[in-house]
C-alpha atoms as a PDB file:
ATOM      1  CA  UNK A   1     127.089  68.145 102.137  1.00  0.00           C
ATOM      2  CA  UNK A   2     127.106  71.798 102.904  1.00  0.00           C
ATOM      3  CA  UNK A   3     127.359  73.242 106.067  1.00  0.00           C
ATOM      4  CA  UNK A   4     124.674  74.475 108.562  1.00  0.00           C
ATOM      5  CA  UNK A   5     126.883  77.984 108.220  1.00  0.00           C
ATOM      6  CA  UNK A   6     126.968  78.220 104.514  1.00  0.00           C
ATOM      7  CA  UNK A   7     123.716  77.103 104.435  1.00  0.00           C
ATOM      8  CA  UNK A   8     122.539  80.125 106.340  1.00  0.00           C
ATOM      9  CA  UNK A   9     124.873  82.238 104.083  1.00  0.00           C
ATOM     10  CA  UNK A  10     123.020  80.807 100.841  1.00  0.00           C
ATOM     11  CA  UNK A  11     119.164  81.455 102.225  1.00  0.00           C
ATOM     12  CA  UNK A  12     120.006  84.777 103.290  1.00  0.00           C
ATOM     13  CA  UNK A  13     121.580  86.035 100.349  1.00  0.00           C
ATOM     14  CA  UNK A  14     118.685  84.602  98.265  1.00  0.00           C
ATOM     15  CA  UNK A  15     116.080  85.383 101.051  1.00  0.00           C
ATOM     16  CA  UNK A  16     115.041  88.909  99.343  1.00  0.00           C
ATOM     17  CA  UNK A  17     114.672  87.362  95.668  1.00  0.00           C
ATOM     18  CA  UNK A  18     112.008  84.916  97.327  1.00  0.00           C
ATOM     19  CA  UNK A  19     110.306  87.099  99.527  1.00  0.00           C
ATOM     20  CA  UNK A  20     109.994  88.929  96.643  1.00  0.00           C
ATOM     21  CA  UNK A  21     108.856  86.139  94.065  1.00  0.00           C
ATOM     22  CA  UNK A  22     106.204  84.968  97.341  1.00  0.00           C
ATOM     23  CA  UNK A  23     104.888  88.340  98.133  1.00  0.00           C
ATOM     24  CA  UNK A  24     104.112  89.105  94.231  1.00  0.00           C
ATOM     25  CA  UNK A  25     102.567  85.806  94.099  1.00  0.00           C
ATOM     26  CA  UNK A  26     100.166  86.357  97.036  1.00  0.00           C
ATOM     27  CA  UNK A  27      99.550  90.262  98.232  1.00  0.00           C
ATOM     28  CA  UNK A  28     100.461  88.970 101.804  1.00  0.00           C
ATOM     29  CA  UNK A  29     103.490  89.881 103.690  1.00  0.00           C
ATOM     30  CA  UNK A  30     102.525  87.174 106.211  1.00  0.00           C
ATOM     31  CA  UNK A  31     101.627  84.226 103.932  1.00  0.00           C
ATOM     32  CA  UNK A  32     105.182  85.488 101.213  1.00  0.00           C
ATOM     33  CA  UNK A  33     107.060  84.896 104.681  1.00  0.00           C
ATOM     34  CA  UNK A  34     105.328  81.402 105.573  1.00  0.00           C
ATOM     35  CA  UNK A  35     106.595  80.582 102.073  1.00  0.00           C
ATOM     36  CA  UNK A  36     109.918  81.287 102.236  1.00  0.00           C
ATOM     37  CA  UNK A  37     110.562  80.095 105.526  1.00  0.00           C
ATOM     38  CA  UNK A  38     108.827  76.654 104.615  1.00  0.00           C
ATOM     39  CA  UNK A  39     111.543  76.669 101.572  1.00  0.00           C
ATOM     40  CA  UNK A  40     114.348  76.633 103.399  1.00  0.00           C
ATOM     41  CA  UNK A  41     112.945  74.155 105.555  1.00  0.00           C
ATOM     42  CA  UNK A  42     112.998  71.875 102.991  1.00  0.00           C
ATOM     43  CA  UNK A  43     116.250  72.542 101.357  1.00  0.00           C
ATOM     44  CA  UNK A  44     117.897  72.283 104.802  1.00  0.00           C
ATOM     45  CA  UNK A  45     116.549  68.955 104.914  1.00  0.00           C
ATOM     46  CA  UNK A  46     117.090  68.519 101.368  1.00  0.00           C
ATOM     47  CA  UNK A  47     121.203  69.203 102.388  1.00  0.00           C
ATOM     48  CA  UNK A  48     120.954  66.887 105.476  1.00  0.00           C
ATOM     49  CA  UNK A  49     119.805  63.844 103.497  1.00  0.00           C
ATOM     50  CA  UNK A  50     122.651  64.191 101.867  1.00  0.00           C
ATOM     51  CA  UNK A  51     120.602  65.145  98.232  1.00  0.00           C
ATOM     52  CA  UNK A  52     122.885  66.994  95.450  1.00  0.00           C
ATOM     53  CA  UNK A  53     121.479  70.648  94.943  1.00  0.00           C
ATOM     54  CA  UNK A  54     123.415  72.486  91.997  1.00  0.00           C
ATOM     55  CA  UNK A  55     121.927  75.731  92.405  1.00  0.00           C
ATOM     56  CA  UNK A  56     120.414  76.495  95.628  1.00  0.00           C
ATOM     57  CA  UNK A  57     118.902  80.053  93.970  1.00  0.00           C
ATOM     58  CA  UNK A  58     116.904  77.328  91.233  1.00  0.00           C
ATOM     59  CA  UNK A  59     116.134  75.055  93.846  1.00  0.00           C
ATOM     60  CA  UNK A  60     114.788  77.465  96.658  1.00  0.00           C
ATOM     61  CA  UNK A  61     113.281  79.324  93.408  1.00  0.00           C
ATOM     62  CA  UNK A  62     111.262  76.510  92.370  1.00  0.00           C
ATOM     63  CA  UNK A  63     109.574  75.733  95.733  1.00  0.00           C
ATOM     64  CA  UNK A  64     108.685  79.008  96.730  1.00  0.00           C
ATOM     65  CA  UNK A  65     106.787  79.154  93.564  1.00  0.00           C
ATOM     66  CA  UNK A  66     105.438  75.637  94.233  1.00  0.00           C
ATOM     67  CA  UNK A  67     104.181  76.593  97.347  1.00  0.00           C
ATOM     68  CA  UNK A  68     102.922  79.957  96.419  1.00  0.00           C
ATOM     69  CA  UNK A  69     100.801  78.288  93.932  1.00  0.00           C
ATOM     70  CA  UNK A  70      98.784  75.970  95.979  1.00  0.00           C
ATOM     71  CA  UNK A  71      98.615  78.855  98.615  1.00  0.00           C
ATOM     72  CA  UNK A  72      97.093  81.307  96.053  1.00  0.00           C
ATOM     73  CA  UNK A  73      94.586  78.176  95.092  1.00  0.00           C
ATOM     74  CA  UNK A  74      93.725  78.185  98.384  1.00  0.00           C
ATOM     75  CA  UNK A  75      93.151  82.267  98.492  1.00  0.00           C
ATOM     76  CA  UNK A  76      91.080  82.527  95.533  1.00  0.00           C
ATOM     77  CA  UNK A  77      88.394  79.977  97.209  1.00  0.00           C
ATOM     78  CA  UNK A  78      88.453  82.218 100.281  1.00  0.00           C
ATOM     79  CA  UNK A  79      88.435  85.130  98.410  1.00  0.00           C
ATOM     80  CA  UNK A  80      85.009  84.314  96.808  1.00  0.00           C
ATOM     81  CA  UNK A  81      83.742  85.231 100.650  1.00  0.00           C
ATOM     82  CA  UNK A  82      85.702  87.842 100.976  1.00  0.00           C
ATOM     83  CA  UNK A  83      83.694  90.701 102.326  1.00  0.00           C
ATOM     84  CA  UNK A  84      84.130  94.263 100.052  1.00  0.00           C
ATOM     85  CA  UNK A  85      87.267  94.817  97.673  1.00  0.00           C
ATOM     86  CA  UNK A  86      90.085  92.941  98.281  1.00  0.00           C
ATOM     87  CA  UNK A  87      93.659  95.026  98.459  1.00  0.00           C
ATOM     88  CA  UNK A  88      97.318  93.035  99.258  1.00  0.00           C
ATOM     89  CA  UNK A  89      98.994  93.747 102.179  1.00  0.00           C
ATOM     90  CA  UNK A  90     100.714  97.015 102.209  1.00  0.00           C
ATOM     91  CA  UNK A  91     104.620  96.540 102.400  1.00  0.00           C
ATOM     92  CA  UNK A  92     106.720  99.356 103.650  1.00  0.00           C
ATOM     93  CA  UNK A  93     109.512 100.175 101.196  1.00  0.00           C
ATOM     94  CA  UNK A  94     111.062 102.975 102.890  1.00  0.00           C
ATOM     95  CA  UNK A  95     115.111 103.415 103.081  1.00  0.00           C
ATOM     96  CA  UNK A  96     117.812 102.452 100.793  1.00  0.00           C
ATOM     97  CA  UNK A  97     117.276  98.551 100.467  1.00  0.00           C
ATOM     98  CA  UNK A  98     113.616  97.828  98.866  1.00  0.00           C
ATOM     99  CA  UNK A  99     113.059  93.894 100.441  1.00  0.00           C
ATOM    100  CA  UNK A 100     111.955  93.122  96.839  1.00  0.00           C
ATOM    101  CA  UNK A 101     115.433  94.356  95.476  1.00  0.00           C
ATOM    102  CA  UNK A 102     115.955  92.273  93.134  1.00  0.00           C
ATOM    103  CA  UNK A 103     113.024  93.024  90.520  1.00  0.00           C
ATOM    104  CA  UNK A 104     113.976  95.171  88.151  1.00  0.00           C
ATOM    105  CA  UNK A 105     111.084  97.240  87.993  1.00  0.00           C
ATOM    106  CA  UNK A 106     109.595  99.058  91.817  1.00  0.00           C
ATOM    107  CA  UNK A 107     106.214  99.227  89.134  1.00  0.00           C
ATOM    108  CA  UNK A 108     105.750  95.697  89.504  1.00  0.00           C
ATOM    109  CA  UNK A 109     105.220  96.190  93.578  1.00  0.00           C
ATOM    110  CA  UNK A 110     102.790  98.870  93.087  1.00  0.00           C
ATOM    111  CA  UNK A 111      99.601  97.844  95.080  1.00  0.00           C
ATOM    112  CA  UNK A 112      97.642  99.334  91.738  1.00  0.00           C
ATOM    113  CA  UNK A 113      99.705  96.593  89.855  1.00  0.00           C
ATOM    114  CA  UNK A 114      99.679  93.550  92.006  1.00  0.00           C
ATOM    115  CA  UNK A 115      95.768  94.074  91.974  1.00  0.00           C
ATOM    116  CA  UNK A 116      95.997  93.934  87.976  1.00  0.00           C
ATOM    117  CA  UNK A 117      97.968  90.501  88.466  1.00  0.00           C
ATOM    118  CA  UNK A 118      95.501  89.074  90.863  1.00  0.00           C
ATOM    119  CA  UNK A 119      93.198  88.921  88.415  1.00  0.00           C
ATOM    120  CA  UNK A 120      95.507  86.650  86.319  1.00  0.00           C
ATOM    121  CA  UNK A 121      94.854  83.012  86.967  1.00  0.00           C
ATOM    122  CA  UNK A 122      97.827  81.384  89.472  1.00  0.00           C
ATOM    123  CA  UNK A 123     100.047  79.936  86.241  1.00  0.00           C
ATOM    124  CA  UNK A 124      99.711  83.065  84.656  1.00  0.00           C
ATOM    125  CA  UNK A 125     100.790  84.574  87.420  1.00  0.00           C
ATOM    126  CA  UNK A 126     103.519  82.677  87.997  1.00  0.00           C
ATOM    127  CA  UNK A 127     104.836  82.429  84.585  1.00  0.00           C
ATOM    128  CA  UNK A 128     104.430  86.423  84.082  1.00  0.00           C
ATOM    129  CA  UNK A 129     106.545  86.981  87.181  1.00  0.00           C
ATOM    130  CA  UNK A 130     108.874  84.829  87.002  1.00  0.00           C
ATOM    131  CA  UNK A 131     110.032  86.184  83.555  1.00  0.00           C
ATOM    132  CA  UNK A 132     108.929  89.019  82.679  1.00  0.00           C
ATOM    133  CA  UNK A 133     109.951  90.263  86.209  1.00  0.00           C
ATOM    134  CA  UNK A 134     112.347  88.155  87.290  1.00  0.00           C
ATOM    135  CA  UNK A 135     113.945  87.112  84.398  1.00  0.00           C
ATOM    136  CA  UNK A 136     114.040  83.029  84.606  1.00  0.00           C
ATOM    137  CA  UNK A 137     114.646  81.716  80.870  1.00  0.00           C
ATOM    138  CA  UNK A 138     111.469  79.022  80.022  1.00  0.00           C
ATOM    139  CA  UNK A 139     113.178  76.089  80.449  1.00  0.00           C
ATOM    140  CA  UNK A 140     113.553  76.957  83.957  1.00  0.00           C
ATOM    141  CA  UNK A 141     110.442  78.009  84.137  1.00  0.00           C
ATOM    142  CA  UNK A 142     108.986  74.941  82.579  1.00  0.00           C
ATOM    143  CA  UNK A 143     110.808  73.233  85.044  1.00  0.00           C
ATOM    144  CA  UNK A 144     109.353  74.696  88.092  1.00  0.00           C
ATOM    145  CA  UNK A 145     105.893  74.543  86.843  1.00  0.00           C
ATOM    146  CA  UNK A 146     105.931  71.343  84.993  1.00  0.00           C
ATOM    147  CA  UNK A 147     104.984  71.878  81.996  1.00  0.00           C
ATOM    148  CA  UNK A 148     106.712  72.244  78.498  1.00  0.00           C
ATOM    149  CA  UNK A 149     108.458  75.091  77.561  1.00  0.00           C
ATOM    150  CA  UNK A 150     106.139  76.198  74.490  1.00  0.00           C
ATOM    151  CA  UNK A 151     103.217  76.090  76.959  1.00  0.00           C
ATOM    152  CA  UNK A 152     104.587  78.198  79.357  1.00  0.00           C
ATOM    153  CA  UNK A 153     105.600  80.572  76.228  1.00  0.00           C
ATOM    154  CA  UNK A 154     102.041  80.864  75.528  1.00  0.00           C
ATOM    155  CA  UNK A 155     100.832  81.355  79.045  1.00  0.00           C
ATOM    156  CA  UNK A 156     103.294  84.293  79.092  1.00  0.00           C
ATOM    157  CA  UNK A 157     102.043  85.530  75.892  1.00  0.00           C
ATOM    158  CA  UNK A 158      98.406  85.303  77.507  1.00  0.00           C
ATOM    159  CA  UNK A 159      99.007  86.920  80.755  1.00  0.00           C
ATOM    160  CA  UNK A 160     101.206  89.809  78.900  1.00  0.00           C
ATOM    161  CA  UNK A 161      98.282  90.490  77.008  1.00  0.00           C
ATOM    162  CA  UNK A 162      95.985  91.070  79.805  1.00  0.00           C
ATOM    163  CA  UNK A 163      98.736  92.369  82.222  1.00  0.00           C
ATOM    164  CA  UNK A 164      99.131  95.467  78.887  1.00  0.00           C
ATOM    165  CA  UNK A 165      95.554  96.402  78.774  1.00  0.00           C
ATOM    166  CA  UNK A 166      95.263  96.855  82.524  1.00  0.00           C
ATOM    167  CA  UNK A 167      98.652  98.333  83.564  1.00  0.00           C
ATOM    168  CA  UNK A 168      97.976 101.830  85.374  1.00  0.00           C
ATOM    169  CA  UNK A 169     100.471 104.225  84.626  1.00  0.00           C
ATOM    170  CA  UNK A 170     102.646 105.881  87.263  1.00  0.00           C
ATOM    171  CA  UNK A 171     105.038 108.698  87.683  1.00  0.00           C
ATOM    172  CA  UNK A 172     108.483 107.884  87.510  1.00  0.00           C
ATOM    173  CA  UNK A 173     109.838 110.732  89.448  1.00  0.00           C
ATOM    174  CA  UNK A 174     109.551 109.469  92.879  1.00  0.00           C
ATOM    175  CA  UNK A 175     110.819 113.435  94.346  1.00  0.00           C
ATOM    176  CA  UNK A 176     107.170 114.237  92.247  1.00  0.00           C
ATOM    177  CA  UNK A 177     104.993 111.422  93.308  1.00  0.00           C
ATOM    178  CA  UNK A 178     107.133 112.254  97.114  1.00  0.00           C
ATOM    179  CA  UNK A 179     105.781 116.407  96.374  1.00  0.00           C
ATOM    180  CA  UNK A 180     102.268 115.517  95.735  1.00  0.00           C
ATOM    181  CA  UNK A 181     101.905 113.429  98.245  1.00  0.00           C
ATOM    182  CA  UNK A 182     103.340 115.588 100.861  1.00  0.00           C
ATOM    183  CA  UNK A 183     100.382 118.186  99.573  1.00  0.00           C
ATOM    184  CA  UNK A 184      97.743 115.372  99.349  1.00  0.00           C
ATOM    185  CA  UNK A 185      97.514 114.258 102.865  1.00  0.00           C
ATOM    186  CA  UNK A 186      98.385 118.201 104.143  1.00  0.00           C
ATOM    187  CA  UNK A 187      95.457 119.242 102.434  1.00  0.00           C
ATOM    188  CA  UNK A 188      93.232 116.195 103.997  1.00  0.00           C
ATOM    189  CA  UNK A 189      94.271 116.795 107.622  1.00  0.00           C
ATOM    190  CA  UNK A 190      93.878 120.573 107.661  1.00  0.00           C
ATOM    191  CA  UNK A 191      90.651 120.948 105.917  1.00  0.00           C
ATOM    192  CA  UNK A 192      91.816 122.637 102.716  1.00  0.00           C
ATOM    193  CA  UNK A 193      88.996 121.578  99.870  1.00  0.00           C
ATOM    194  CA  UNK A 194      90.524 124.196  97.181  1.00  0.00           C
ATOM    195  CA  UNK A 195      94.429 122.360  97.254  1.00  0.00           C
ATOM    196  CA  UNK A 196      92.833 119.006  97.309  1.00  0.00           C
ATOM    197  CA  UNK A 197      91.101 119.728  94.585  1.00  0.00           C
ATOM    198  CA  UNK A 198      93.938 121.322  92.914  1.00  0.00           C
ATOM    199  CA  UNK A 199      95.613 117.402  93.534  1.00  0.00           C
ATOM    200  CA  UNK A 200      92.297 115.313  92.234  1.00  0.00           C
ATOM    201  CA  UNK A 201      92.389 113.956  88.640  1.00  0.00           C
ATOM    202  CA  UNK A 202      88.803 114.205  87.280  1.00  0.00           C
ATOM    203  CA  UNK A 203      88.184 109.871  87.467  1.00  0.00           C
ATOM    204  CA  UNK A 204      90.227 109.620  90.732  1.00  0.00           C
ATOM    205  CA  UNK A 205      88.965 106.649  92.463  1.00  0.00           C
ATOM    206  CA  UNK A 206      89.026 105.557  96.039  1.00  0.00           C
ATOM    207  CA  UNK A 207      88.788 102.360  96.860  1.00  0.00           C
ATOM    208  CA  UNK A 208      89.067 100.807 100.669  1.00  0.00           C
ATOM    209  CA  UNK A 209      89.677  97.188 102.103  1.00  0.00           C
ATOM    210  CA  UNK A 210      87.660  96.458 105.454  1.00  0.00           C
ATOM    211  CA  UNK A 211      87.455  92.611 104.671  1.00  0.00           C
ATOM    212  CA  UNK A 212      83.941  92.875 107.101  1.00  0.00           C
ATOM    213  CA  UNK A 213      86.161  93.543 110.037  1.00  0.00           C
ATOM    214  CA  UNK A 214      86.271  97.523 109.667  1.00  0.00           C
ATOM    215  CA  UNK A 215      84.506  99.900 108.413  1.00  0.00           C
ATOM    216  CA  UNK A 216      84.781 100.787 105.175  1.00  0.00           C
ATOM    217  CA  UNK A 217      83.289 101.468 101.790  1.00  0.00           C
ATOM    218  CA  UNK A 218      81.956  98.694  99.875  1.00  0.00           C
ATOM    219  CA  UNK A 219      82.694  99.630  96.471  1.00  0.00           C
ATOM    220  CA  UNK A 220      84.433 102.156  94.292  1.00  0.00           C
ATOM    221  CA  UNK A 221      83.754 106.010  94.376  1.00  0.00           C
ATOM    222  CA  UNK A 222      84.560 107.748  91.234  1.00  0.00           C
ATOM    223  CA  UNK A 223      85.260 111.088  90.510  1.00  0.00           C
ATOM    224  CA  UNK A 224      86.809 114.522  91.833  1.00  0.00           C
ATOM    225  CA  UNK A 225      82.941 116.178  93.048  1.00  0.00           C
ATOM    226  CA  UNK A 226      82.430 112.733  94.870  1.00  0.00           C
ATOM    227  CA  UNK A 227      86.211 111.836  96.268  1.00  0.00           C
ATOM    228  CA  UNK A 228      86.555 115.590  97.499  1.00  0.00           C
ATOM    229  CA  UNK A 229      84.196 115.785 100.223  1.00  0.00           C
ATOM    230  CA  UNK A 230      84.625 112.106 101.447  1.00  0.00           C
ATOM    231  CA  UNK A 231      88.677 112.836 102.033  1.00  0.00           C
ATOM    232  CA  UNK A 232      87.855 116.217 103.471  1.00  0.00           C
ATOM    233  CA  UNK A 233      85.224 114.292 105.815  1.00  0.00           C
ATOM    234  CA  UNK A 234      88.240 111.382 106.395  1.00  0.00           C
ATOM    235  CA  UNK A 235      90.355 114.476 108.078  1.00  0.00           C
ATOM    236  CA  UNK A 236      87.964 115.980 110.109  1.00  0.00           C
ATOM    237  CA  UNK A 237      87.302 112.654 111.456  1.00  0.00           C
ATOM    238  CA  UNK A 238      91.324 112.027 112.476  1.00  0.00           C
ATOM    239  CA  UNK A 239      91.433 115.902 113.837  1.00  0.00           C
ATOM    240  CA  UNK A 240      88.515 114.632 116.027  1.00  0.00           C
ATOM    241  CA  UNK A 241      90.302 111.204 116.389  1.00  0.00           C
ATOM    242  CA  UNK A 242      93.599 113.186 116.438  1.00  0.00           C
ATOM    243  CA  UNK A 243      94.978 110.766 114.159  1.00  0.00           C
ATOM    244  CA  UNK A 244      97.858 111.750 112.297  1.00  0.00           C
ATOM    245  CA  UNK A 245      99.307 110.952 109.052  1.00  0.00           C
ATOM    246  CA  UNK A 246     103.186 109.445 109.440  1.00  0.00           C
ATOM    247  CA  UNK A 247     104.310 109.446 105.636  1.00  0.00           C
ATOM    248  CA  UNK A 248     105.665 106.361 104.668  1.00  0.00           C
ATOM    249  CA  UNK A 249     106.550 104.697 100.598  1.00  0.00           C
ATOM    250  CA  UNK A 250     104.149 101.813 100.721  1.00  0.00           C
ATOM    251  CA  UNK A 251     104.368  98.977  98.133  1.00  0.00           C
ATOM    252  CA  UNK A 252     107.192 101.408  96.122  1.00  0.00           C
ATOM    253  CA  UNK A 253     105.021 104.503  95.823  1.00  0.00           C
ATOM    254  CA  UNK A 254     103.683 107.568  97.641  1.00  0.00           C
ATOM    255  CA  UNK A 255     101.596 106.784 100.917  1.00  0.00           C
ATOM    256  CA  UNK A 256     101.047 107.078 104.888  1.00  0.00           C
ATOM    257  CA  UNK A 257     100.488 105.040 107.817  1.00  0.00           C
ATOM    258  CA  UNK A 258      97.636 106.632 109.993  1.00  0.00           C
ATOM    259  CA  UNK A 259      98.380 106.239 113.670  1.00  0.00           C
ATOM    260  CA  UNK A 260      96.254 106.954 117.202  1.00  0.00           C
ATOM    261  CA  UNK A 261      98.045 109.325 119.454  1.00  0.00           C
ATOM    262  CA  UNK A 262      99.619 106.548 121.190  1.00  0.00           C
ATOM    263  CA  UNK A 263     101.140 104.642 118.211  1.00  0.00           C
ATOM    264  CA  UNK A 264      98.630 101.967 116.777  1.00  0.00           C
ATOM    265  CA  UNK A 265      97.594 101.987 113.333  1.00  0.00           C
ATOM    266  CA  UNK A 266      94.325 102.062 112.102  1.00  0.00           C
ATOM    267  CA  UNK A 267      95.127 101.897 108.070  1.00  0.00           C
ATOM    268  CA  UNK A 268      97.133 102.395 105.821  1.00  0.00           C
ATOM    269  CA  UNK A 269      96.650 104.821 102.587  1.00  0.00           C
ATOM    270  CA  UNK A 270      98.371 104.034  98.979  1.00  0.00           C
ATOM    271  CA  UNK A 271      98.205 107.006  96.217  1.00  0.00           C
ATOM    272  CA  UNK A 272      98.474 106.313  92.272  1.00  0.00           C
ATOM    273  CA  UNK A 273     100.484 109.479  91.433  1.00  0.00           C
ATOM    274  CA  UNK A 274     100.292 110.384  87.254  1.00  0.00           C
ATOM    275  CA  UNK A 275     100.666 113.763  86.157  1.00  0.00           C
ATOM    276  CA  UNK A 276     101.508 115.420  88.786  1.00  0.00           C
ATOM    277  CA  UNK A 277      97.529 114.277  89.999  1.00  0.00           C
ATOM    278  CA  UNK A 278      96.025 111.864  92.285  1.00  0.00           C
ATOM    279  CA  UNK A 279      94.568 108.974  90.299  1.00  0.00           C
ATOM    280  CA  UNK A 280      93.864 106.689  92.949  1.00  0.00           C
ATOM    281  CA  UNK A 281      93.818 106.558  96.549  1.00  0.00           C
ATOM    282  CA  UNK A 282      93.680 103.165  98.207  1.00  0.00           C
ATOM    283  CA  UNK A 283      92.738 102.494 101.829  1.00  0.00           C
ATOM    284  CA  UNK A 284      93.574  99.422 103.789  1.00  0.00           C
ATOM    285  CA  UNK A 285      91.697  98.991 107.329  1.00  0.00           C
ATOM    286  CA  UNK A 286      91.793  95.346 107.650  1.00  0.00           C
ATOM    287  CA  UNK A 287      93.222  94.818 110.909  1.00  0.00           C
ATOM    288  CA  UNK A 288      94.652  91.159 109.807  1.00  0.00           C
ATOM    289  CA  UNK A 289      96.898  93.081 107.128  1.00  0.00           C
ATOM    290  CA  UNK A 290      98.225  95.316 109.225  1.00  0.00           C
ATOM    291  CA  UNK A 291      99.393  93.127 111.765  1.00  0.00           C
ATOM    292  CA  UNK A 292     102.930  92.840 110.303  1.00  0.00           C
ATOM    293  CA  UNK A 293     103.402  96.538 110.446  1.00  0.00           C
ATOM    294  CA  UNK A 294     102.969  97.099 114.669  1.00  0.00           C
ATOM    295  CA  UNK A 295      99.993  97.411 117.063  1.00  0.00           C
ATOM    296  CA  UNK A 296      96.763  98.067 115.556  1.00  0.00           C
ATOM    297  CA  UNK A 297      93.821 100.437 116.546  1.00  0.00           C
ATOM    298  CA  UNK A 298      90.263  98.844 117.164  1.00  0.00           C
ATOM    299  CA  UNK A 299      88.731 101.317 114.681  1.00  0.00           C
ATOM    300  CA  UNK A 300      85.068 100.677 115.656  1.00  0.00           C
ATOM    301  CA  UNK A 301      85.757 102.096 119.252  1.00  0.00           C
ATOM    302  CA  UNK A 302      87.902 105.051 118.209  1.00  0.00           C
ATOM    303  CA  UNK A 303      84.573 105.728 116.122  1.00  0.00           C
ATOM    304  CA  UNK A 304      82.131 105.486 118.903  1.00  0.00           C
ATOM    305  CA  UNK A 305      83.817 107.131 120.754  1.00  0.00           C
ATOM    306  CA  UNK A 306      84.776 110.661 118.833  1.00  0.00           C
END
């Protein structure tokens, strides 16, 4: 039987890997973390009991995807109440160590692309991540889900399919996406409609996530002459607020965490950066998924009373 120490040493060498596995599952910081702590739970008492575990990394592996399964079964019935468009959780991924470090590709933590795999069915999900991200052979796979390994081949073929024709494209260059950015929100806090506009792709979209407990916009707005004057109004309202804009990577890409003049957040903004343009800005109000990131703002009474 291991030891409580090595133990300890396994989970948290393996702890990013399943964050990251968890967090792609689910869009939720909170509920990836509930996850991963539940796994080790269970392989601690797995060890205690005495039960042979060859590879802790397959064995921690398979029930964080377990769990994340029955937990994203779970989310898609509450989701059907869900009030406005539902975003994930915004994860920080600032500094030099990415908590999702071991996927291959920072594309496949992009906010734009975990709301392409949300609209994959669970096993899809599951199966797409875990090897076209991840890299677990089908027999492993096949193993953690239960199934054979030719069915899981053709659930990967299925989700790859759908995962292709909705895949947004993204700059690579993260000193570009950094650049345009940096303009993007300097423009929206000072006022300046003509650089802004300079930064818009013509189909930019904006879309926000208020989950009913925040203002916010209901649906999509499309296009340069609409998303213009709505950012422009969005600044003058944080001059009046005197929010500012503390520039942050969110989710792997280009975005900024808007704080009160005392410190508490009141959303967070995500930019799709292709071209050297803005092709979508993503807003994120919901006070319960912001939680994770410090103190939050009641928005409703900052708006009544500017």
């Amino acid at each position: 039987m291991a030891s409580a120490a090595a133990e300890g040493e396994t989970f948290d060498a393996l702890r990013p890997l399943l964050f990251a596995i968890a967090y792609r599952m689910l869009g939720s910081v909170a509920s990836a973390e509930d996850v991963v702590q539940e796994a080790f739970l269970r392989y601690d008492r797995a060890s205690r009991l005495g039960r042979p575990i060859e590879s802790p990394k397959a064995y921690l592996s398979a029930v964080v995807t377990r769990l994340a399964l029955d937990e994203l079964k779970s989310a898609r019935v509450r989701r059907e109440t869900y009030v406005g468009t539902w975003l994930p959780e915004p994860l920080v991924t600032d500094g030099p160590v990415d908590p999702a470090a071991h996927a291959e590709a920072a594309e496949s933590l992009s906010m734009a692309f975990l709301v392409v795999l949300d609209r994959l069915n669970p096993v899809e999900r599951a199966v797409f991540l875990l090897h076209d991200v991840f890299g677990y052979g089908f027999k492993e796979i096949a193993q953690i889900l239960g199934r054979s390994e030719p069915a899981c081949r053709q659930v990967a073929v299925r989700a790859r399919r759908h995962v292709r024709a909705e895949k947004p494209r993204l700059d690579a260059n993260r000193a570009e996406r950094d650049a345009v950015a940096h303009r993007f929100f300097q423009a929206m806090t000072a006022g300046d409609m003509g650089d802004l506009e300079r930064l818009l792709a013509a189909d930019v979209v904006v879309q926000g996530d208020g989950g009913g407990k925040a203002p916010q916009w209901t649906q999509a707005i499309v296009g340069a002459e609409r998303v213009g004057p709505l950012l422009l109004g969005i600044g003058r309202q944080m001059r009046e607020a005197r929010l500012t804009a503390e520039l942050h990577r969110i989710n792997g890409q280009p975005g900024a965490i808007i704080r009160t003049a005392d410190g508490q957040i009141t959303n967070v903004f995500v930019l799709d950066v292709l071209d050297g343009l803005v092709q979508a800005v993503r807003s994120v109000i919901n006070p319960d998924k912001l939680r994770h990131l410090g103190p939050v703002a009641d928005v409703r009474a900052l708006a009544r009373g500017r």
